[in-house]
Protein backbone atom coordinates (compact mmCIF):
# COMPACT_ATOMS: atom_id res chain seq x y z
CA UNK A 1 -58.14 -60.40 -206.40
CA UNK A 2 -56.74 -56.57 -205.56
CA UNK A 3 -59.83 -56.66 -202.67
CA UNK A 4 -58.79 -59.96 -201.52
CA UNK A 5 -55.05 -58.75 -201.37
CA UNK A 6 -55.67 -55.54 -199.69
CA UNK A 7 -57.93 -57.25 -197.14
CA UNK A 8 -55.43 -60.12 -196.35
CA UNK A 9 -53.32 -57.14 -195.89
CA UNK A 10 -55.62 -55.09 -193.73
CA UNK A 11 -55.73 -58.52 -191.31
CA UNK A 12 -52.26 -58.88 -191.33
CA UNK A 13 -51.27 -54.93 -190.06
CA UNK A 14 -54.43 -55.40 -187.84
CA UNK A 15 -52.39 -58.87 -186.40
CA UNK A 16 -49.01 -57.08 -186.15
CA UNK A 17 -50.67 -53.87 -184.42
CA UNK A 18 -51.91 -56.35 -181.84
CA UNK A 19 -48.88 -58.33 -181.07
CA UNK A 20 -46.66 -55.14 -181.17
CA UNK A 21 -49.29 -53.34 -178.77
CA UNK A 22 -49.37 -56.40 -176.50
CA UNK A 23 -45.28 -56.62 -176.83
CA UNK A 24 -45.28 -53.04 -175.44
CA UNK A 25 -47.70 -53.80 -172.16
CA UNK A 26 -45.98 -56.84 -171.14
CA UNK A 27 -43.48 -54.80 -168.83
CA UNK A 28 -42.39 -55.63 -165.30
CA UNK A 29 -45.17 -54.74 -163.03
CA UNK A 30 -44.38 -51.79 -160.34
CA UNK A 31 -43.04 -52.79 -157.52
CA UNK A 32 -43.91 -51.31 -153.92
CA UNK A 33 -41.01 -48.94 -152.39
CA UNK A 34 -38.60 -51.04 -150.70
CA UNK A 35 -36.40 -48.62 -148.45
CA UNK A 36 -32.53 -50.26 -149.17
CA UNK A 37 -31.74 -51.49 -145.80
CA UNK A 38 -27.51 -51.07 -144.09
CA UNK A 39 -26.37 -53.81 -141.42
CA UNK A 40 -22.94 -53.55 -140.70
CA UNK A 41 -21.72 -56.98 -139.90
CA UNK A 42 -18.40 -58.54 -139.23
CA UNK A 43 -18.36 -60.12 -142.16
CA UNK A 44 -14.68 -61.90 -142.17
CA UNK A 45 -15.85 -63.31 -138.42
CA UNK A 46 -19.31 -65.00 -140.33
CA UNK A 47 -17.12 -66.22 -142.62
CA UNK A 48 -14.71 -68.04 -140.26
CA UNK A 49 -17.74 -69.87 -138.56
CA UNK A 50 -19.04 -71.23 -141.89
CA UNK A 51 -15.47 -72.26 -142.23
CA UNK A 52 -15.48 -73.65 -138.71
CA UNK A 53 -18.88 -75.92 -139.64
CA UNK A 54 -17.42 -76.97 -142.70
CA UNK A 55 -14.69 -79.32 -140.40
CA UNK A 56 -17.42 -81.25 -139.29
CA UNK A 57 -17.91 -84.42 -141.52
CA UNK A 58 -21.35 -84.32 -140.88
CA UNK A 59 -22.34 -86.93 -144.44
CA UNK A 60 -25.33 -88.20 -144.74
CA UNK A 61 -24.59 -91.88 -145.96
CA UNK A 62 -26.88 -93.96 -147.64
CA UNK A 63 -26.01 -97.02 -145.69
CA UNK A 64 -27.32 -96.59 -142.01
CA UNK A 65 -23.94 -98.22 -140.53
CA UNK A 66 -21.42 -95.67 -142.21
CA UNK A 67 -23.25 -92.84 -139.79
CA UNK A 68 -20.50 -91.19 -137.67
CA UNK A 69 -22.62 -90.15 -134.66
CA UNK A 70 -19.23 -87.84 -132.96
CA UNK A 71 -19.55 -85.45 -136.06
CA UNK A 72 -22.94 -85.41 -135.49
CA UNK A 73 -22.96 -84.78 -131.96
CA UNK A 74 -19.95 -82.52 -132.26
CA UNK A 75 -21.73 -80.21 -134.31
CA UNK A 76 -24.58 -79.77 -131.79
CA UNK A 77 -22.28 -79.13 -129.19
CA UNK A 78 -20.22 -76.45 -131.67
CA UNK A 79 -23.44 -74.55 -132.19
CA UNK A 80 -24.49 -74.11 -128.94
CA UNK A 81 -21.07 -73.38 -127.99
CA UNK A 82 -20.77 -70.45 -130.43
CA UNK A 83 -24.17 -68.68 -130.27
CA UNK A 84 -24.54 -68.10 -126.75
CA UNK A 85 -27.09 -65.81 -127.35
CA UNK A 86 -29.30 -67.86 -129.01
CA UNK A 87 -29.12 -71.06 -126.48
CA UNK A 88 -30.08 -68.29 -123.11
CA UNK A 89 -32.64 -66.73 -124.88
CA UNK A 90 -34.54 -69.81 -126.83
CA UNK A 91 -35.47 -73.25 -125.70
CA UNK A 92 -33.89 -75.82 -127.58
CA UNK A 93 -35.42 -79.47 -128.25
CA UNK A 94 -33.54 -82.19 -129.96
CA UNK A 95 -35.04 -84.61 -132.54
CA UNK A 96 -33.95 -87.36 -133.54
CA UNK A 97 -30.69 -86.98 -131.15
CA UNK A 98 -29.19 -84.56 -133.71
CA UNK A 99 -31.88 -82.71 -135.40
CA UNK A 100 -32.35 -78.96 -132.95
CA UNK A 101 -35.52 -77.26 -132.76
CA UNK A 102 -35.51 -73.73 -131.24
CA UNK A 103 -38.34 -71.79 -129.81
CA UNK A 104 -38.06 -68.17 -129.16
CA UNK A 105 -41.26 -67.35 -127.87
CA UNK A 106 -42.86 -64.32 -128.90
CA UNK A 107 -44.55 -61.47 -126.80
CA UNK A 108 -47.82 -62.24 -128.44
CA UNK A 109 -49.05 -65.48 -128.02
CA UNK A 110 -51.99 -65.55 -130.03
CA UNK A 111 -50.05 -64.98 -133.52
CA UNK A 112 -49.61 -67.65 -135.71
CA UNK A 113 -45.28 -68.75 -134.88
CA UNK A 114 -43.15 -68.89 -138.04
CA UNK A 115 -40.20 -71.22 -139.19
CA UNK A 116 -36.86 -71.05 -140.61
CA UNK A 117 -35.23 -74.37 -141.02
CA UNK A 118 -32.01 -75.59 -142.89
CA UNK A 119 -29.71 -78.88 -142.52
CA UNK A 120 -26.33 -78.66 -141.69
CA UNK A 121 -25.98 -82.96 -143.51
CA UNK A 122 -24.24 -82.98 -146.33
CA UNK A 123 -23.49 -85.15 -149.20
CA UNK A 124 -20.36 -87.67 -149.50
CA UNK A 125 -17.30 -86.79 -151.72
CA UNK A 126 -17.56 -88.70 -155.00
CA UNK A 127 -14.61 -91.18 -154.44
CA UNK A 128 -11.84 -90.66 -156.25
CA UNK A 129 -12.34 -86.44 -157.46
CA UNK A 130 -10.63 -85.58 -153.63
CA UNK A 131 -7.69 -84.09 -156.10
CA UNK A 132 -9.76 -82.54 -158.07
CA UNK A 133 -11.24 -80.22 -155.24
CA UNK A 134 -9.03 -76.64 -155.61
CA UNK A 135 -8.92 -77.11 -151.48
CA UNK A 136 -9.87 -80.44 -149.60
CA UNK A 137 -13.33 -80.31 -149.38
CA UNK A 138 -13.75 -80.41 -145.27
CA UNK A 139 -11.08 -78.29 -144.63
CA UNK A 140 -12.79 -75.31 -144.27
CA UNK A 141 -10.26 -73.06 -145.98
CA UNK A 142 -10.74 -69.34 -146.97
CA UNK A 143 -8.98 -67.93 -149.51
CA UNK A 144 -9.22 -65.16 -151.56
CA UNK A 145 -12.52 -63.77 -150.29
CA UNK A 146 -14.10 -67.48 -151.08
CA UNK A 147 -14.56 -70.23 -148.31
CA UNK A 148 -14.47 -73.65 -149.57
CA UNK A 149 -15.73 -76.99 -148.64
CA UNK A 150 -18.51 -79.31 -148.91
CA UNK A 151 -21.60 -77.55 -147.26
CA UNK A 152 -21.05 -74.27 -148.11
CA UNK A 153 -23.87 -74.08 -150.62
CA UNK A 154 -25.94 -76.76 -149.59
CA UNK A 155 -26.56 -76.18 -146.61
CA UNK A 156 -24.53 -75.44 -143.71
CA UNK A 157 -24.58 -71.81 -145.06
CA UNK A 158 -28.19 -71.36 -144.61
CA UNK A 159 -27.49 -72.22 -141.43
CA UNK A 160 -25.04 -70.58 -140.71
CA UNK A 161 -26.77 -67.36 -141.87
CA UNK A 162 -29.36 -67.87 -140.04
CA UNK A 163 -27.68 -68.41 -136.33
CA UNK A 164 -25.68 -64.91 -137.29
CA UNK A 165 -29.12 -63.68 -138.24
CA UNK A 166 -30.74 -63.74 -135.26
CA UNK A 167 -27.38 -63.96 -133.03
CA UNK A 168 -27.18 -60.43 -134.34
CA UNK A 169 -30.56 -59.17 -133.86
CA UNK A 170 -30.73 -60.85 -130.06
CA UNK A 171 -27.71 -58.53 -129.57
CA UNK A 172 -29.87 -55.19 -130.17
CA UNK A 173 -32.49 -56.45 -127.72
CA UNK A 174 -34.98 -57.85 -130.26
CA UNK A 175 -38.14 -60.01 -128.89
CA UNK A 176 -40.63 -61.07 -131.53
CA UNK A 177 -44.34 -60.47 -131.59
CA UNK A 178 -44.54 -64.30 -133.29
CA UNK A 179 -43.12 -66.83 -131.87
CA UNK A 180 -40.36 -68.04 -134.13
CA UNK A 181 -39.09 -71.33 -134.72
CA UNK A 182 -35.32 -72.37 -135.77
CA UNK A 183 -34.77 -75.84 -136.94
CA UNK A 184 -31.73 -77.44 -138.38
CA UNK A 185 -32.00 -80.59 -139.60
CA UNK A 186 -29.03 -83.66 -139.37
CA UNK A 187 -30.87 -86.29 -142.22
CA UNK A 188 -32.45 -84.24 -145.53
CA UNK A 189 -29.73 -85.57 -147.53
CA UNK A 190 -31.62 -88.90 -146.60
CA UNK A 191 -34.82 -88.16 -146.55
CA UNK A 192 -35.51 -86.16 -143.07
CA UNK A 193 -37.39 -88.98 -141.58
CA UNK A 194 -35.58 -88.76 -138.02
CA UNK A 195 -35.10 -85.27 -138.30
CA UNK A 196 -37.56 -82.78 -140.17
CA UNK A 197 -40.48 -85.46 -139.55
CA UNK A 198 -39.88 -85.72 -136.55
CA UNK A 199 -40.14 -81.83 -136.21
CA UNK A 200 -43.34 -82.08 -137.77
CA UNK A 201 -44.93 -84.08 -135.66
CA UNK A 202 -43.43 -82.56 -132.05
CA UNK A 203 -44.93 -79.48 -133.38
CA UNK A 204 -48.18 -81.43 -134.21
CA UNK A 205 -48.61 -83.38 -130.97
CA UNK A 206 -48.67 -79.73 -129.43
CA UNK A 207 -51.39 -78.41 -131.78
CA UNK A 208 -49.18 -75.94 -133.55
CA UNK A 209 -50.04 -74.40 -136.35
CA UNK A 210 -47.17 -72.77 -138.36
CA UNK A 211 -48.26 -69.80 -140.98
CA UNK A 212 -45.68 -70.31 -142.59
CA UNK A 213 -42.02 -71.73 -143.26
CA UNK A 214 -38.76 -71.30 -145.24
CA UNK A 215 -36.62 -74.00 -145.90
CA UNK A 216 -33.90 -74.73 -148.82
CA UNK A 217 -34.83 -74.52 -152.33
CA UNK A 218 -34.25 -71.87 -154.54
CA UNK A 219 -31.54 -68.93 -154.88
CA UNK A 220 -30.83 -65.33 -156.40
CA UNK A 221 -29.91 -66.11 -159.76
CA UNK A 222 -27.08 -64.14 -161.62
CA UNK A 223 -27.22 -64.84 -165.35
CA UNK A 224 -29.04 -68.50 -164.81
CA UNK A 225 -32.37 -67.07 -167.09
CA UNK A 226 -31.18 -66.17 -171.08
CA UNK A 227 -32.32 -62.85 -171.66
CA UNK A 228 -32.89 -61.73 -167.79
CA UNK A 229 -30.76 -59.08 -166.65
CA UNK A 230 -31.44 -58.23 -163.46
CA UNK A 231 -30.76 -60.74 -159.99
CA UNK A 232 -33.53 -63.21 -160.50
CA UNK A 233 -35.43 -64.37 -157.17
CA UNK A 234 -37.44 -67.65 -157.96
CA UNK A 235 -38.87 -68.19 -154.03
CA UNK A 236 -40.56 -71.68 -154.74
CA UNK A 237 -44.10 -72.21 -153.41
CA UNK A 238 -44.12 -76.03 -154.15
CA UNK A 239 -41.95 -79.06 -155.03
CA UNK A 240 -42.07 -81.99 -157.34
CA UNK A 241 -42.55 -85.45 -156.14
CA UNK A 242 -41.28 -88.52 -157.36
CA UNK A 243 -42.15 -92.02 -158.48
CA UNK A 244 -39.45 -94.98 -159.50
CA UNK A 245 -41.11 -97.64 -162.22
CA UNK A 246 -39.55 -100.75 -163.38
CA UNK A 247 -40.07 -101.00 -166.91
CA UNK A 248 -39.84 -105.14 -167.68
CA UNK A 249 -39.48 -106.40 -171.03
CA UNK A 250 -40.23 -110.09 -171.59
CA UNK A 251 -38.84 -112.66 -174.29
CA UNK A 252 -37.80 -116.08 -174.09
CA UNK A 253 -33.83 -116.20 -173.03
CA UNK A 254 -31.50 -119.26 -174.25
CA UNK A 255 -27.94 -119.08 -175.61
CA UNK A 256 -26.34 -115.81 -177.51
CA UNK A 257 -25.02 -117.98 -180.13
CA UNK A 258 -28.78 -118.16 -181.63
CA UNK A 259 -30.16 -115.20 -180.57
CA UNK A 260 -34.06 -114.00 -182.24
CA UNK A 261 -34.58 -111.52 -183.95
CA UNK A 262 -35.48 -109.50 -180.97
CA UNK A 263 -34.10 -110.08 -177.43
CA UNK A 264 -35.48 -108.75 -174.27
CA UNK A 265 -33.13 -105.88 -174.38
CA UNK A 266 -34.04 -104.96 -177.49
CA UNK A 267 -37.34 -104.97 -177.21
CA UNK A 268 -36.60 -103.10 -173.28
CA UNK A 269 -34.70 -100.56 -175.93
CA UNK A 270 -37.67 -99.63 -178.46
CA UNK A 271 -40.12 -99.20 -174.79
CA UNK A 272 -37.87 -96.92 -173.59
CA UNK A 273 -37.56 -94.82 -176.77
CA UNK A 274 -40.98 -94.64 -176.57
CA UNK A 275 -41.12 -93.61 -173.11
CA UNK A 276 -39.12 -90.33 -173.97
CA UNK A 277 -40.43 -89.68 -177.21
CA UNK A 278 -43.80 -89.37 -175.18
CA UNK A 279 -43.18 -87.29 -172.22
CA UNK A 280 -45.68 -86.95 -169.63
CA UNK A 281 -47.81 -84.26 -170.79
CA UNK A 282 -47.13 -80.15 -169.47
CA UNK A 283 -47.45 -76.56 -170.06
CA UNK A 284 -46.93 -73.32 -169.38
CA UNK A 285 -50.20 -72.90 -167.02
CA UNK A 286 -50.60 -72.39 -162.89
CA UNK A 287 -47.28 -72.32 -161.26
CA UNK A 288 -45.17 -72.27 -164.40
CA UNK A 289 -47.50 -70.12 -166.55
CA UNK A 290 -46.78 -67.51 -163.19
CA UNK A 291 -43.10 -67.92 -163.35
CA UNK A 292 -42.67 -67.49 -166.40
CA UNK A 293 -45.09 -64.51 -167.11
CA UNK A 294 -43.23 -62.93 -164.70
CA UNK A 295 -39.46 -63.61 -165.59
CA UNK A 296 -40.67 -62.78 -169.39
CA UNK A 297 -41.45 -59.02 -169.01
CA UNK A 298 -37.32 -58.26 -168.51
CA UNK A 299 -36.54 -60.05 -171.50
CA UNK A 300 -35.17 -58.28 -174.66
CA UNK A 301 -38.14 -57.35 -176.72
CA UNK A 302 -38.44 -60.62 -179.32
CA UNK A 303 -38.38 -62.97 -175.82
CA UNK A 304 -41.07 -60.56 -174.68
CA UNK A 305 -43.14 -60.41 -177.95
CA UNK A 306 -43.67 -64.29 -177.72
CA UNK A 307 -44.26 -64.53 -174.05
CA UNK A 308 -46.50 -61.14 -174.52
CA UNK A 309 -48.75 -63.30 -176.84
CA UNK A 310 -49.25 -66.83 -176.00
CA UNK A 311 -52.33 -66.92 -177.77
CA UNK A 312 -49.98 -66.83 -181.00
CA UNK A 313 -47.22 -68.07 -180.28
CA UNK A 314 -48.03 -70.72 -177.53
CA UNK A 315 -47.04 -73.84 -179.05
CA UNK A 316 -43.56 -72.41 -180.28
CA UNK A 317 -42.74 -71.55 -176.53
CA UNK A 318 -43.74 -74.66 -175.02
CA UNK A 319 -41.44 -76.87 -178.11
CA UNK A 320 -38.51 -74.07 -177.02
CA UNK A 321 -38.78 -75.00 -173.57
CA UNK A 322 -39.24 -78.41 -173.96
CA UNK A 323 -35.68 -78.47 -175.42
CA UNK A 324 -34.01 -76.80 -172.43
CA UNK A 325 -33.25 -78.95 -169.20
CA UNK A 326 -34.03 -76.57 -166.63
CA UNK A 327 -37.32 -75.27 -168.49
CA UNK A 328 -38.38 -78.23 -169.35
CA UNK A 329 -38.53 -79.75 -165.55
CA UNK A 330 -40.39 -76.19 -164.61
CA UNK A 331 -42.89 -77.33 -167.35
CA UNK A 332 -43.50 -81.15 -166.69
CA UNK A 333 -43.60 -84.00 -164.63
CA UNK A 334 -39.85 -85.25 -165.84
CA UNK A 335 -38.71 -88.93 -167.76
CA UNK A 336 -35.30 -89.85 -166.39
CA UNK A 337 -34.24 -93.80 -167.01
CA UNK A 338 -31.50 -94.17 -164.82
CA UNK A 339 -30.65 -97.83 -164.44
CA UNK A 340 -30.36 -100.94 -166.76
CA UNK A 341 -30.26 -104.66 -166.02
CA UNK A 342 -30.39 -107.55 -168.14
CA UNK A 343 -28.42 -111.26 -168.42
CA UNK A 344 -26.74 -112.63 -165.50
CA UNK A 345 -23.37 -113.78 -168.65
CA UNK A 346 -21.90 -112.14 -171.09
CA UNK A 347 -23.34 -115.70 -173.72
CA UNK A 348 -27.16 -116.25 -172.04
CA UNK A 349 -30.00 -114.22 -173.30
CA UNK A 350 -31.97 -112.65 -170.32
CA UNK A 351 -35.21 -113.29 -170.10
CA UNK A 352 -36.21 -109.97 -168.41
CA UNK A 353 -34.43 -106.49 -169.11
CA UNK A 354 -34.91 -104.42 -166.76
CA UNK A 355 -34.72 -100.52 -167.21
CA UNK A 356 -35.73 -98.46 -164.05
CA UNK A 357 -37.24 -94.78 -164.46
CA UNK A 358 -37.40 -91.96 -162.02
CA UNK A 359 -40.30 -89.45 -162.79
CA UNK A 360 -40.22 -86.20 -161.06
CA UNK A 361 -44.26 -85.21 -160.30
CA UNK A 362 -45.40 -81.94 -161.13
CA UNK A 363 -48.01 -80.54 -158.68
CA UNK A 364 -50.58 -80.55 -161.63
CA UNK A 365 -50.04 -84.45 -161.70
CA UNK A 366 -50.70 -87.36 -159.05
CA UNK A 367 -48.45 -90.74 -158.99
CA UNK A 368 -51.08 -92.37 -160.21
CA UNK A 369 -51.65 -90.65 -163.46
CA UNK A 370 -47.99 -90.60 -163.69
CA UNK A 371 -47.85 -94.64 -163.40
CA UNK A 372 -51.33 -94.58 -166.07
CA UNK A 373 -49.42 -92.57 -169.02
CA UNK A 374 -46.11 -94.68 -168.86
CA UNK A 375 -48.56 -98.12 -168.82
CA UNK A 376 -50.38 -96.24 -171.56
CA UNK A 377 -47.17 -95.95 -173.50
CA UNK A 378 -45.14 -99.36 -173.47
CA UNK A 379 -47.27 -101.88 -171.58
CA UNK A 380 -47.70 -104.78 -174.41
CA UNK A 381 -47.78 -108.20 -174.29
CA UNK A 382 -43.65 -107.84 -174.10
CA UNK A 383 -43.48 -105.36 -171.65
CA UNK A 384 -44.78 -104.64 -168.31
CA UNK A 385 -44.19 -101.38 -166.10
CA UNK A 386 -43.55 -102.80 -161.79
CA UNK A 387 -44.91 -100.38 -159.50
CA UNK A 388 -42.72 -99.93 -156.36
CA UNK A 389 -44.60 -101.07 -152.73
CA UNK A 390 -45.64 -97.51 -151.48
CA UNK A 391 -46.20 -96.58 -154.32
CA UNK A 392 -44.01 -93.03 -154.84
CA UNK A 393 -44.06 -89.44 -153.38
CA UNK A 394 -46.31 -87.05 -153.96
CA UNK A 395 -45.81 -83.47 -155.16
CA UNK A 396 -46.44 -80.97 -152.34
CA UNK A 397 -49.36 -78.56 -152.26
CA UNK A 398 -48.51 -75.51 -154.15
CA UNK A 399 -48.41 -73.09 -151.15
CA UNK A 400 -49.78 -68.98 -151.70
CA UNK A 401 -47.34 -66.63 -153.44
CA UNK A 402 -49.98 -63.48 -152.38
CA UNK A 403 -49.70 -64.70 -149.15
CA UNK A 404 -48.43 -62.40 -146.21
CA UNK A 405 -45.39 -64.99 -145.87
CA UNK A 406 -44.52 -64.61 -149.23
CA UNK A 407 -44.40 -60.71 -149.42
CA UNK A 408 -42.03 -60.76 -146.62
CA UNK A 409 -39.63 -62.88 -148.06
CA UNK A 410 -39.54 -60.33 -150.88
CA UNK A 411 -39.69 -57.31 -149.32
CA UNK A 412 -36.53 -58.95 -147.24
CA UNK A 413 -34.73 -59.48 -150.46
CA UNK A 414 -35.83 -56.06 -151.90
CA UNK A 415 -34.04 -54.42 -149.07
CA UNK A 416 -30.99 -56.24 -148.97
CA UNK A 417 -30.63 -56.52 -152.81
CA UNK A 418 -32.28 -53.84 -153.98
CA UNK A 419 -34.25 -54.00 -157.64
CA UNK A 420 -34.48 -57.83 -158.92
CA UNK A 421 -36.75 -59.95 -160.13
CA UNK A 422 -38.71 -62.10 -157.92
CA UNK A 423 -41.51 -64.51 -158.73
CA UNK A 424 -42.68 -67.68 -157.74
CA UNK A 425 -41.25 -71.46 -158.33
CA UNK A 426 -41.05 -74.65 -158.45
CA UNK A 427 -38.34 -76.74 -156.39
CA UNK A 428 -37.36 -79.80 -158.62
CA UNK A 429 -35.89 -81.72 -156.42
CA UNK A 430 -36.71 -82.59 -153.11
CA UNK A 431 -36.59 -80.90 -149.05
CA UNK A 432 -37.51 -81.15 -145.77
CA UNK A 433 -40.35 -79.13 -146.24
CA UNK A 434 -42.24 -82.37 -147.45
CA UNK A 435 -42.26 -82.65 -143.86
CA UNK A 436 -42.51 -79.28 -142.26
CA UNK A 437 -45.02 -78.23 -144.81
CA UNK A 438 -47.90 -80.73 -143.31
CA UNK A 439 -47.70 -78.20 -139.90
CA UNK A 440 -47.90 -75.02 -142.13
CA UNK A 441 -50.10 -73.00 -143.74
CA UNK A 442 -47.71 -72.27 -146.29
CA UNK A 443 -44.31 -73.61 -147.15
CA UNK A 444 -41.33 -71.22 -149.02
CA UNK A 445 -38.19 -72.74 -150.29
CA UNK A 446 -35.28 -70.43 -150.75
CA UNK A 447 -31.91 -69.44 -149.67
CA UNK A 448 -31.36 -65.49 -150.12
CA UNK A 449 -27.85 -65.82 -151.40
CA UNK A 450 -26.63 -65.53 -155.19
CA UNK A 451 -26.09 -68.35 -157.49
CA UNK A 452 -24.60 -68.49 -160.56
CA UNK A 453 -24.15 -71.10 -164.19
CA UNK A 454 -20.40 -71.35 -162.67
CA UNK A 455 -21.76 -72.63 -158.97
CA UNK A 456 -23.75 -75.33 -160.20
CA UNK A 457 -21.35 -78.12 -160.24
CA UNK A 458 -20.65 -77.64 -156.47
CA UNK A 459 -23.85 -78.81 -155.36
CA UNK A 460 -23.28 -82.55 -154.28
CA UNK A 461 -20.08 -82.06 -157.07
CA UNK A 462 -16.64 -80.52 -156.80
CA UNK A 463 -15.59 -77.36 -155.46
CA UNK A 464 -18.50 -76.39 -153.72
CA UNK A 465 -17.85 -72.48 -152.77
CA UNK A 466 -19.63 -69.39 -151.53
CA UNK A 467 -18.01 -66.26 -151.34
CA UNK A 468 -17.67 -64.08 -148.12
CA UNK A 469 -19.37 -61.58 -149.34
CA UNK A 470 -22.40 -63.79 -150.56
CA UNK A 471 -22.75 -65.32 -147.09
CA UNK A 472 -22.95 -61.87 -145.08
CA UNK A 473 -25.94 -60.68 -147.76
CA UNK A 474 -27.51 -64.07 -146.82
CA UNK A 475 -27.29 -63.42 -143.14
CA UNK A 476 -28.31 -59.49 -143.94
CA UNK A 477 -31.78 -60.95 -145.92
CA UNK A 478 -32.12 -63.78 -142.94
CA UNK A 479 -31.98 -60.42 -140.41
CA UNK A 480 -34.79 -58.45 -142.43
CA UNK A 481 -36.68 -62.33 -142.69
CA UNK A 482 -36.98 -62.30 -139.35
CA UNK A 483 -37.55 -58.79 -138.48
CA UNK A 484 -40.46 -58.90 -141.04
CA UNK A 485 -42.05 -62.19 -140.16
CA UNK A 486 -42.03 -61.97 -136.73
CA UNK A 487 -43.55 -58.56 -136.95
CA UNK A 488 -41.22 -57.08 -134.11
């Protein structure tokens, strides 16, 4: 028994030798020399532009007839009005009437071009939260070092900081080796058919080839990842699709006053308990396995000790995860019921319930296996799962994070931000590069400006804000961006 002791003992110090060792080697990996980079910008001057595009009530409505084409057009005319520069030096096509597409052509002509892209359409005030807005949300006010309105996150500051960008750099002479493309976009909020597609396939009726774009996606994060001290980067290589299903349940209807045992809804409830209790299947491999790999070695050391040894502690991580919004979307292909139907009166059974489910695809799943596990789940001879015409949206290709693209997009950061964290990600929502990505090698989503827990609830929400400061680093990392990519 002593023997058998001392030998479960031997196996145990042997085990905590190994996941101590490990704990020790999973440490961020060195980083290149990234030469901090000064641009001294007018920074109050940025700011009152942003301000300036806020005025413009550029919303993207979901009804077609509520489209005020003077905002529109007014903010065309406002940006080739204030960057001079930019409109003598590049040729400018519109798409779409409103969407622009710039071309500054670069000295050498047989380099693959570039693209930086943004949309200056934003989202409609929720009706009836005007009050609670700390300053009317397309007044463009500044105040305090802050400007505030609708836009100024998402995304008239990306554009914004990307006319100063190369406004700036036109200034000091510069002429790209690369040809680079500028597009801004008047209908993501919508879906960029008559804008970003449109883009796409101007640039593919001429046979060009982008190597690679940035669009909208991701931010620096401040304090966003538990445990991660430093700025964290997440530049997104890929986004999630989507599919909507109708999940039906069936049952025979007649009057409230004798109801069955089970009614439609009820039996609509126990399919869509299943539904969650059974989530599409995920894990921390590929894209997420990178991310989080990465984020993982600046973690305090018992983050870093689990993370350092998935081979132990795998299945711990993944249930953690699971339980977190944010990590959980990163890990999965993502269950969200949304909308509920049922009787026609308040006394008449219905004979179909109706709940309707929005899945958000992972790149490691198609729509199709999607629309297989939730049939898989609650079809019976009750219930039935309606498949939309078109079926849904595919997640994009997940685009190369060792690419040359890539690298400048950190190296950008690096010298504008110094030391932070930057890895690849996954965009959970949707962009424009679903379009701009089919004419591109590879297809980046991020905005180089900081984000933190307290900014969250101003995207398409109240009090949407960016600080002055914020903006002119954004414009600072756009600068660098361009310098970089364009190889000039």
């Amino acid at each position: 028994m002593k023997k058998i002791l001392l030998s479960l003992g031997g196996v145990l110090a042997l085990l905590v030798a190994i996941v101590v060792a490990r704990t020790l080697l999973h440490t961020p990996e060195a980083q290149g020399n990234a030469e901090r980079v000064v641009i001294d910008l007018d920074e109050g001057a940025i700011a009152g532009r942003l301000a300036e595009a806020v005025r413009f009530r550029t919303v993207s409505h979901q009804s077609p007839a509520d489209f005020d084409s003077a905002e529109f057009r007014g903010f065309v005319d406002w940006v080739a009005s204030r960057y001079p520069a930019l409109t003598a030096s590049a040729e400018r096509t519109l798409l779409g009437d409103y969407t622009m597409l710039y071309r500054l052509p670069g000295s050498d002509p047989s380099l693959q071009p570039v693209l930086l892209t943004a949309h200056y359409d934003v989202v409609p005030v929720i009706p009836g939260t005007e009050s609670d807005w700390q300053a009317p949300p397309f007044a463009g006010e500044i105040r305090d070092g802050i400007i505030w309105g609708r836009g100024t996150l998402d995304d008239k500051s990306a554009v914004v900081a990307q006319l100063e960008a190369i406004t700036a750099l036109l200034k000091t002479g510069f002429r790209p080796e690369r040809t680079l493309y500028l597009s801004f976009g008047h209908d993501e909020e919508v879906g960029g058919v008559d804008g970003a597609a449109a883009v796409a396939r101007h640039l593919a009726d001429q046979d060009i080839r982008l190597a690679w774009s940035l669009d909208e996606g991701s931010f620096v994060f401040d304090g966003m990842l538990p445990g991660v001290e430093p700025l964290f980067a997440a530049i997104n290589v890929a986004e999630k699709g989507s599919v909507t299903l109708d999940i039906v349940a069936h049952a025979a209807g007649g009057h409230s006053s004798m109801p069955p045992r089970q009614t439609a809804v009820g039996i609509l409830a126990e399919a869509i308990t299943r539904l969650e209790d059974n989530p599409v299947p995920g894990g921390l491999t590929g894209l997420s396995g990178q991310m989080f790999d990465t984020a993982s070695r600046y973690m305090p050391f018992g983050y870093r000790m689990l993370f350092a040894n998935r081979w132990l502690f795998n299945h711990m991580i993944e249930t953690q995860l699971s339980n977190v919004p944010f990590a959980n979307a990163m890990l999965r292909t993502t269950t969200a019921p949304t909308m509920l139907s049922g009787s026609v009166k308040t006394n008449v059974l219905p004979i179909e319930a109706v709940a309707t489910v929005n899945f958000r695809v992972h790149p490691r799943d198609t729509v199709e296996d999607v629309i297989r596990h939730v049939r898989s789940v609650v079809e019976n001879d009750s219930v039935s799962v309606r498949v939309p015409d078109g079926g849904g949206l595919a997640a994009s290709e997940v685009s190369d994070w060792n690419s040359p693209g890539f690298r400048v997009v950190e190296q950008a950061l690096r010298q504008t931000y110094g030391d932070l964290v930057v890895t690849p990600g996954l965009m959970i929502a949707g962009s424009d590069s679903r379009h701009y990505g089919k004419v591109a090698d590879n297809a980046f989503r991020f905005n180089p400006m900081t984000v933190t827990p307290d900014d969250l609830t101003g995207f398409h929400g109240t009090n949407e804000k960016i600080s002055v400061e914020n903006l002119a680093r954004g414009v600072r990392t756009y600068m660098q961006i361009i310098r970089l990519g364009t190889g000039s």
